[in-house]
Protein backbone atom coordinates (compact mmCIF):
# COMPACT_ATOMS: atom_id res chain seq x y z
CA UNK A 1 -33.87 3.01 40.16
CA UNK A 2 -36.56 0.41 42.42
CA UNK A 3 -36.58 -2.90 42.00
CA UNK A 4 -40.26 -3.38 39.89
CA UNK A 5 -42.02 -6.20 41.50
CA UNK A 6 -43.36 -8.76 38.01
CA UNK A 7 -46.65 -7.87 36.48
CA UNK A 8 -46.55 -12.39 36.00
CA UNK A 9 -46.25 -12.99 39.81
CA UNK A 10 -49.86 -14.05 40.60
CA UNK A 11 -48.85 -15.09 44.04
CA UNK A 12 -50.43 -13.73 46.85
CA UNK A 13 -47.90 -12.55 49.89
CA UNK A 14 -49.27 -10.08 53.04
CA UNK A 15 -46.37 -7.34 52.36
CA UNK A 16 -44.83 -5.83 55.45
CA UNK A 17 -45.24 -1.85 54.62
CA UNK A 18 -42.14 0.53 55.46
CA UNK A 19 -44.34 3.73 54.72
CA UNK A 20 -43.31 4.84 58.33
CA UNK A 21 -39.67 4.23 58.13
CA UNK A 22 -38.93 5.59 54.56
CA UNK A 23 -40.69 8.74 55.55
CA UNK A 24 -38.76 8.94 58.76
CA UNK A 25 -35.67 8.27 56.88
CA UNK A 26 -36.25 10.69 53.71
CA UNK A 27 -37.39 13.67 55.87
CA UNK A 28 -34.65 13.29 58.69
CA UNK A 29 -31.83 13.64 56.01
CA UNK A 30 -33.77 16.54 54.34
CA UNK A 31 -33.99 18.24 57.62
CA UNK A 32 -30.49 17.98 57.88
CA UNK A 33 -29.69 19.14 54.30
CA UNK A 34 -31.96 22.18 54.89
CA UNK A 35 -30.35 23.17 57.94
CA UNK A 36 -26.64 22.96 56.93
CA UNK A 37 -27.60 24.81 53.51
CA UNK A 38 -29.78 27.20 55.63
CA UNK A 39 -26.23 27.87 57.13
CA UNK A 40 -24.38 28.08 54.22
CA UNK A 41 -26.42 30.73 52.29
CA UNK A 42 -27.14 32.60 55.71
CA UNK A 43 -22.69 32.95 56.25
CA UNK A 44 -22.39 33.65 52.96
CA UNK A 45 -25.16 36.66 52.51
CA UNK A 46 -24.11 37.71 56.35
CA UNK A 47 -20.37 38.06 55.93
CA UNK A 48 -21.12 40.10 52.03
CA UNK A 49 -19.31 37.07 50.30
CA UNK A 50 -22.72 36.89 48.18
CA UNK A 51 -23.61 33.66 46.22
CA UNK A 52 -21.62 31.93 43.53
CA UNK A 53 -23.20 29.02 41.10
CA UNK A 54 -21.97 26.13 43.17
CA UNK A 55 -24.90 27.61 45.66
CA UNK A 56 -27.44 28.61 43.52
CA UNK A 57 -26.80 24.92 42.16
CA UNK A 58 -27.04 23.41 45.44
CA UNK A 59 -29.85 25.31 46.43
CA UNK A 60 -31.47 23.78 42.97
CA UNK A 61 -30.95 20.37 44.17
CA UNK A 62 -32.45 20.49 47.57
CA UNK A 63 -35.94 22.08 45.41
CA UNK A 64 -35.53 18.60 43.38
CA UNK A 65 -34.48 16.65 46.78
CA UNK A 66 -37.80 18.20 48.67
CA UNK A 67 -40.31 17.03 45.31
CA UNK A 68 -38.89 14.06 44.92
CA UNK A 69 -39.38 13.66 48.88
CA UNK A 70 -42.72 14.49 48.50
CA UNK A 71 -43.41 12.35 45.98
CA UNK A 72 -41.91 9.21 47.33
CA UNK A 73 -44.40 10.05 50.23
CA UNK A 74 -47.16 10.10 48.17
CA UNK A 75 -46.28 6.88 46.24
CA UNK A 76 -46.07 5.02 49.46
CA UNK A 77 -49.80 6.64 50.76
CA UNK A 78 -51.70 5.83 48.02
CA UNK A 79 -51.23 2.33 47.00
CA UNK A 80 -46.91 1.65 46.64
CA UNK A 81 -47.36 -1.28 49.13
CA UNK A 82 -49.86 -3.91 47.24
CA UNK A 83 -52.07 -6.27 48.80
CA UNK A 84 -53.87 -9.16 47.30
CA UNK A 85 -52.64 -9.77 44.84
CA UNK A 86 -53.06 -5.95 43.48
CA UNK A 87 -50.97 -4.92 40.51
CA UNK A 88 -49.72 -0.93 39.64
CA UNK A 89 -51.77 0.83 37.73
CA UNK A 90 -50.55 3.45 35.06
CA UNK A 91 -50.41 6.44 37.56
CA UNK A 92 -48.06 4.34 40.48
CA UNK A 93 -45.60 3.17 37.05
CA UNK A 94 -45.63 7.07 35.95
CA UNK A 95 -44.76 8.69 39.55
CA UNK A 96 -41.98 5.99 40.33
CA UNK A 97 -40.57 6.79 36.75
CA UNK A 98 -40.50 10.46 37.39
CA UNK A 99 -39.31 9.96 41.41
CA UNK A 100 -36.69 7.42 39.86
CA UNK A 101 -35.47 10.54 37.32
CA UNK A 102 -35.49 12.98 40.24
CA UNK A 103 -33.08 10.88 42.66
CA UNK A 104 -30.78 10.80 39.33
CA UNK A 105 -30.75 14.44 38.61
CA UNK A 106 -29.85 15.10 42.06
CA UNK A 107 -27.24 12.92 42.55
CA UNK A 108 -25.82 15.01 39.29
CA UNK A 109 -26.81 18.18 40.72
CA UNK A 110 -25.09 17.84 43.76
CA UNK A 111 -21.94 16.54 42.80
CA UNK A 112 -21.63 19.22 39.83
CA UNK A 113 -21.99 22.05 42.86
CA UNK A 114 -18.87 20.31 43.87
CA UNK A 115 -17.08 20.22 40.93
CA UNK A 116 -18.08 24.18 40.23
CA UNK A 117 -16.56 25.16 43.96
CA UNK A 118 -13.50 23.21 42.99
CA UNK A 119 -12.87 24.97 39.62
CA UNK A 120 -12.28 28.10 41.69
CA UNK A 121 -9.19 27.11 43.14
CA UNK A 122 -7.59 24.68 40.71
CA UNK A 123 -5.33 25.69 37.84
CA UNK A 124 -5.88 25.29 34.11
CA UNK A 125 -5.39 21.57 33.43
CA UNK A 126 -7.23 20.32 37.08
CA UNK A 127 -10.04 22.47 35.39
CA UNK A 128 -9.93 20.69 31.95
CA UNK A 129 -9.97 17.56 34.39
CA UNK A 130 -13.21 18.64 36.38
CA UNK A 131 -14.94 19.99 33.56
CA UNK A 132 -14.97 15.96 31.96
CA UNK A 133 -16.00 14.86 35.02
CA UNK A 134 -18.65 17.64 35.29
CA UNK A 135 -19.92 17.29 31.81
CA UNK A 136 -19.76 13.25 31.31
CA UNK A 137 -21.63 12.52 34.78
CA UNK A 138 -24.43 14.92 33.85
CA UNK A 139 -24.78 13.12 30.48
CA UNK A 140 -24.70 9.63 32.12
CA UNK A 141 -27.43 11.24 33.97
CA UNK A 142 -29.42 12.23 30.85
CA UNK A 143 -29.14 8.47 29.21
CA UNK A 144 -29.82 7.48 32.22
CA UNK A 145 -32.94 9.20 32.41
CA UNK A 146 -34.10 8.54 29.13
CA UNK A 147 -34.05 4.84 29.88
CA UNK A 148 -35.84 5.10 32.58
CA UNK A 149 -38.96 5.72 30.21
CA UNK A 150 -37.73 3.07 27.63
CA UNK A 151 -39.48 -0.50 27.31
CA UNK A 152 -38.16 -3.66 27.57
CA UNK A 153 -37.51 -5.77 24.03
CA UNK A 154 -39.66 -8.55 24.66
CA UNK A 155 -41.86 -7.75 27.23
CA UNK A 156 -45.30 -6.71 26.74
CA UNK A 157 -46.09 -5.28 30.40
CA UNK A 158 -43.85 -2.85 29.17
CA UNK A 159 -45.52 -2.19 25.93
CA UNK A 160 -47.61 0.96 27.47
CA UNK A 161 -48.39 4.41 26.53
CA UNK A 162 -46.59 6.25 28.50
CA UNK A 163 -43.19 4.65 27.79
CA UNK A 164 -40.85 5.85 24.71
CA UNK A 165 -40.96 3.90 21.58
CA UNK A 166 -37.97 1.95 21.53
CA UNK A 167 -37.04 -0.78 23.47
CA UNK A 168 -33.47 -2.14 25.12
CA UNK A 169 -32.60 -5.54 25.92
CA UNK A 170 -33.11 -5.73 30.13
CA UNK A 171 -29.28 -6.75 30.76
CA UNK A 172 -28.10 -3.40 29.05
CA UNK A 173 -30.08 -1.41 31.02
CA UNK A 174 -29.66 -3.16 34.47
CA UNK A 175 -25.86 -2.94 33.42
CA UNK A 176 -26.10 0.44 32.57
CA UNK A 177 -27.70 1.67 35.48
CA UNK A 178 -25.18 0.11 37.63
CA UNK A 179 -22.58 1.64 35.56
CA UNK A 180 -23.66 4.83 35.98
CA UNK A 181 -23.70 4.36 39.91
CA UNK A 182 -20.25 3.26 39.78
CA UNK A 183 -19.06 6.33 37.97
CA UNK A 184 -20.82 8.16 40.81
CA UNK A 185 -18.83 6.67 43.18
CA UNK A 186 -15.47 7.20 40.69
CA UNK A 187 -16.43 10.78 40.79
CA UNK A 188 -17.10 11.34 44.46
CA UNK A 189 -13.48 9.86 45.25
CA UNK A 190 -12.05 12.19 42.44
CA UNK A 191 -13.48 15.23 43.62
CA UNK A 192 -12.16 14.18 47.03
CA UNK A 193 -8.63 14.45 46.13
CA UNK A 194 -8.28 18.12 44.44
CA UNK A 195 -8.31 19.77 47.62
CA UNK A 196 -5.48 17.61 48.91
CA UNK A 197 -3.80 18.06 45.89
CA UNK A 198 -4.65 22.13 46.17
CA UNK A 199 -4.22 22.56 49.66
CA UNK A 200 -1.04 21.11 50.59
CA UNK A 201 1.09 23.52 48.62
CA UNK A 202 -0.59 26.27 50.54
CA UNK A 203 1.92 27.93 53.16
CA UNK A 204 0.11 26.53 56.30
CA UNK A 205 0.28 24.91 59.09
CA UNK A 206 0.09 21.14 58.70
CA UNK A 207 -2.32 20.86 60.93
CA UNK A 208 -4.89 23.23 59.44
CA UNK A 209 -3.64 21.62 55.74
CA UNK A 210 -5.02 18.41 56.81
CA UNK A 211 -7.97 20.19 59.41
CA UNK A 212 -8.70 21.44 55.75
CA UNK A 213 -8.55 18.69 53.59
CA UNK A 214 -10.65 16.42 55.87
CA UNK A 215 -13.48 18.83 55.60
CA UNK A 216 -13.27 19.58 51.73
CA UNK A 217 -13.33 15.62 51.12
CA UNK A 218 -16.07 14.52 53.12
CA UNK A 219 -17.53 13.46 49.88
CA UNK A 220 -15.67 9.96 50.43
CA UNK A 221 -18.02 9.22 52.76
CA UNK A 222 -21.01 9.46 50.37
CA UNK A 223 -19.02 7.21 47.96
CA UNK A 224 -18.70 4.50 50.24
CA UNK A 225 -21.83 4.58 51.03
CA UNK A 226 -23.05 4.42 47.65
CA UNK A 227 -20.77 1.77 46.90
CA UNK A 228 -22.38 -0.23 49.44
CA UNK A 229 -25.89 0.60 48.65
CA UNK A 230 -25.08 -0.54 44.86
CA UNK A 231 -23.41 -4.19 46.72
CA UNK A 232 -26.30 -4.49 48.88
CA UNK A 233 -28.89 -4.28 45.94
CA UNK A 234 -26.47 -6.55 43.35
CA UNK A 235 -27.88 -9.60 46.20
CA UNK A 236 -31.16 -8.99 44.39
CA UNK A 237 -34.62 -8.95 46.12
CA UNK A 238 -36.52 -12.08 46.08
CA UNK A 239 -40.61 -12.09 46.30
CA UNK A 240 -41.36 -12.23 50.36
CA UNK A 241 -43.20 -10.62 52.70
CA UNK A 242 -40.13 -7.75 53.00
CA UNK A 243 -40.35 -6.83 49.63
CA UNK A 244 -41.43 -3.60 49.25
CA UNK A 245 -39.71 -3.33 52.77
CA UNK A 246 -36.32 -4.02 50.63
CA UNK A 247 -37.47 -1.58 48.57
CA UNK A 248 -38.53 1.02 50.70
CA UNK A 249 -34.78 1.07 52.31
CA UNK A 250 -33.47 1.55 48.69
CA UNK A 251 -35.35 4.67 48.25
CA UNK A 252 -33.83 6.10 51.76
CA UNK A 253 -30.33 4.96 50.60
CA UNK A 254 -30.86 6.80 47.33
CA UNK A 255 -32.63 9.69 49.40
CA UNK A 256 -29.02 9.79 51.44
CA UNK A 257 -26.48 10.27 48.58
CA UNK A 258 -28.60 13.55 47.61
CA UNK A 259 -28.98 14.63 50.77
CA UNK A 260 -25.47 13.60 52.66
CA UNK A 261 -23.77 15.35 49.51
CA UNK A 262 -25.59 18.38 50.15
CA UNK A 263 -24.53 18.64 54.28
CA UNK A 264 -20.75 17.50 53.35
CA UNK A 265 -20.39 20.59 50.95
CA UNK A 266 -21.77 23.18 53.43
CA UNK A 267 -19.44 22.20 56.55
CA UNK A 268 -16.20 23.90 55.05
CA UNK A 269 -18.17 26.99 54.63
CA UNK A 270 -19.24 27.13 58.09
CA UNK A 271 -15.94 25.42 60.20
CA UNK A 272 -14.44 29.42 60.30
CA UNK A 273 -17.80 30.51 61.59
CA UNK A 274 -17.67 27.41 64.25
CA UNK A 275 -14.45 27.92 65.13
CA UNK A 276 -15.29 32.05 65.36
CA UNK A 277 -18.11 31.23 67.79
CA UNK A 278 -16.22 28.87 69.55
CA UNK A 279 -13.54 31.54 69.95
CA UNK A 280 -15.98 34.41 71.03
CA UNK A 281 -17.62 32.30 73.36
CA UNK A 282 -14.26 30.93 74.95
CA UNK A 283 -13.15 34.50 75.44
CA UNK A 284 -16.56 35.19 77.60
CA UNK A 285 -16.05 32.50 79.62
CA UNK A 286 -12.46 33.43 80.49
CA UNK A 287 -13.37 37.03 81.06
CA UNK A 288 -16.21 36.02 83.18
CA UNK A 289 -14.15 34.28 85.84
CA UNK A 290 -12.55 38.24 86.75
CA UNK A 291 -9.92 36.84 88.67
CA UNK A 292 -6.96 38.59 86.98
CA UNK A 293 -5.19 35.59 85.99
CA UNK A 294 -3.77 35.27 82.82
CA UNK A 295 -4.91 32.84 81.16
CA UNK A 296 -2.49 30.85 78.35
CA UNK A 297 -4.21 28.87 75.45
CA UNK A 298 -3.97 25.44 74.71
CA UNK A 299 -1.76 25.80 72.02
CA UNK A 300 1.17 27.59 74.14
CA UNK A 301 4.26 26.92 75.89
CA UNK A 302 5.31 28.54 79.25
CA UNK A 303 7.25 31.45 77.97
CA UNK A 304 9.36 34.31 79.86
CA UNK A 305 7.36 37.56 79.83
CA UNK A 306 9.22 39.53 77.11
CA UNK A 307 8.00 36.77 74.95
CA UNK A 308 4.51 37.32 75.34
CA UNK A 309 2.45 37.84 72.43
CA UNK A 310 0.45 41.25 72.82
CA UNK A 311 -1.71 40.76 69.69
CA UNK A 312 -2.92 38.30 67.81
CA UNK A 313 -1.97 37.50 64.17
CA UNK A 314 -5.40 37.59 61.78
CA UNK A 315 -4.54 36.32 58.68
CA UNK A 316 -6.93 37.27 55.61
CA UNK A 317 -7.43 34.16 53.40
CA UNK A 318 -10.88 35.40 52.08
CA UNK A 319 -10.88 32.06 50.00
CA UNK A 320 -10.40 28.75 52.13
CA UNK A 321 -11.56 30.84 55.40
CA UNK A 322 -14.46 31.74 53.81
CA UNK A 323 -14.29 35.15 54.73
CA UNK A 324 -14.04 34.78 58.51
CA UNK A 325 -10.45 35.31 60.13
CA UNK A 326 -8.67 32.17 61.45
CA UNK A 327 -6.39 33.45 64.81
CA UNK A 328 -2.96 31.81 64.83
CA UNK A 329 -1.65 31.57 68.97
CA UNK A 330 2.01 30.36 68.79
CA UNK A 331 2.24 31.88 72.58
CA UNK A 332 1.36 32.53 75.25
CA UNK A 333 -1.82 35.46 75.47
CA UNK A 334 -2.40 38.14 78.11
CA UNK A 335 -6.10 38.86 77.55
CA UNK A 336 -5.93 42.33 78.94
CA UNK A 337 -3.08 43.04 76.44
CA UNK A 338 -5.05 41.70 72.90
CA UNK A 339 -5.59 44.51 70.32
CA UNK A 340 -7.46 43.34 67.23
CA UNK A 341 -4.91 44.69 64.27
CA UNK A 342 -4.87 42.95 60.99
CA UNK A 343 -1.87 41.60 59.32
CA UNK A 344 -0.83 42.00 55.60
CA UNK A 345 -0.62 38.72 54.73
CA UNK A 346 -0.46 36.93 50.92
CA UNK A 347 -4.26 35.61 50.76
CA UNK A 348 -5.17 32.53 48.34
CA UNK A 349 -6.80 32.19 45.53
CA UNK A 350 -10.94 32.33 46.55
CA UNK A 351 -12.89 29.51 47.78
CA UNK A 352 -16.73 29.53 48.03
């Protein structure tokens, strides 16, 4: 996963550290993971939709995301940045190994809590689909991981104790590791299309279709910025004073796809409860002004009386709401005249 600085490079460079900054960046995104996913599991136990695996899966990977955090952090306070000339010892070779394995598994983690929320609301051969995708990007992962502890074929720095005994040429594994970051990026952008492809058959409005959509794909973004981190580190990193600088921004990058993949699943669970605030605090603010006016909502059209709307429609899709009821205004709304009434509507399949 880091670029390895060469136990032959006897030259002696004053290294700019980026301690500071990768702990600024690593711990900013976690704080934002932990908040969202705070969210997520509070809505969830709140509204008595309980917990499904795609959470308990989640909530696995931000255990592995906070470790690996940790770790990173400790790599860079006790001796990542060498001076001197200084080499790695054993120990600094042994926690970037194991901080290298945890950035994969959670990259796997995360996008398998995906790929479990979408199997709830696809049919039979979109679930044969996801379950390859599930199953082949968690045994990339594996090999993956596995060469991470494998030595080099000609290269006696990497002839050491603590490595497996068997050795790959350098090319396959660079290649391979690259590979597998590519397929992340294949799978991000294929998970990002089953909800359009789920979703727009749904009898809704196009509006909330694509409202819908947007939020259940956000993982694009993580894939394009993975595919940039993987062109940014294909320009190499040459031997200069911003080395482990170079380096230090890798491990935020990687820190980010973990991380962002975590916040982009937890924002369609909690856009009802937004918009549900948003609506209770609108209708405060309205009522507050105790003018008597009626007051029309953005969505309506000057209408005659007899076509005012004295109650609002709830519908009761328990699975893409989330639980929480989504009002649909096609008039215009005399406050004093609302009466909360449910409708018997046709709800979809579940969605956690």
């Amino acid at each position: 996963m880091q670029l390895l600085p060469r136990d032959d490079d006897d030259e002696i460079i004053n290294y700019v550290s980026p301690e500071k900054q990768v702990n600024a960046g690593l711990w900013t995104l976690f704080a934002g993971a932990t908040v969202l996913l705070f969210l997520r599991l509070w809505v969830k136990l709140t509204r008595r939709h309980g917990l499904w695996y795609d959470d308990y899966i989640l909530t696995a990977s931000w255990i592995i995301l906070l470790l690996n955090n940790a770790l990173i952090s400790h790599e860079y306070a006790t001796g990542y940045v060498t001076q001197n000339g200084a080499k790695w010892d054993d120990r600094m070779h042994i926690l970037i190994n194991i901080s290298s394995c945890g950035t994969l598994i959670g990259q796997a983690l995360t996008k398998t809590a995906f790929g479990v929320t979408l199997l709830r609301i696809t049919n039979r051969w979109q679930q044969g689909v996801l379950w390859f995708c599930i199953v082949t990007m968690n045994l990339y992962m594996i090999a993956k991981c596995i060469l991470q502890w494998a030595k080099l074929c000609d290269e006696k720095s990497y002839d050491v104790w603590y490595r497996l005994d068997f050795c790959v040429a350098e090319k396959f594994r660079d290649d391979f590791k690259e590979g597998g970051q590519v397929y992340n990026v294949i799978m991000d952008f294929a998970f990002a299309a089953f909800p359009w492809m789920v979703t727009w058959k749904l009898d809704m409005r196009r509006n909330e279709k694509i409202a819908l959509c947007i939020t259940m794909s956000l993982g694009v973004i993580i894939a394009i910025s993975t595919a940039v981190r993987t062109a940014w580190k294909d320009d190499g990193n040459k031997r200069d004073p911003y080395y482990y600088w170079r380096n230090g921004m890798s491990n935020v990058w990687y820190s980010s796809e973990v991380a962002g993949t975590i916040m982009v699943q937890c924002i369609p669970v909690l856009r009802p409860f937004l918009r549900e605030v948003h609506a209770s605090l609108t209708s405060k603010r309205l009522t507050s002004t105790g003018d008597g006016r009626r007051s029309v909502t953005w969505l309506s059209k000057p209408t005659s009386s007899k076509h005012r709307i004295s109650e609002l429609n709830f519908g009761t899709n328990d699975g893409f709401n989330f639980g929480f009821n989504e009002t649909k205004c096609t008039g215009a709304i005399e406050l004093k005249s609302i009466h909360e009434e449910s409708r018997d509507d046709k709800s979809v399949k579940g969605w956690h």
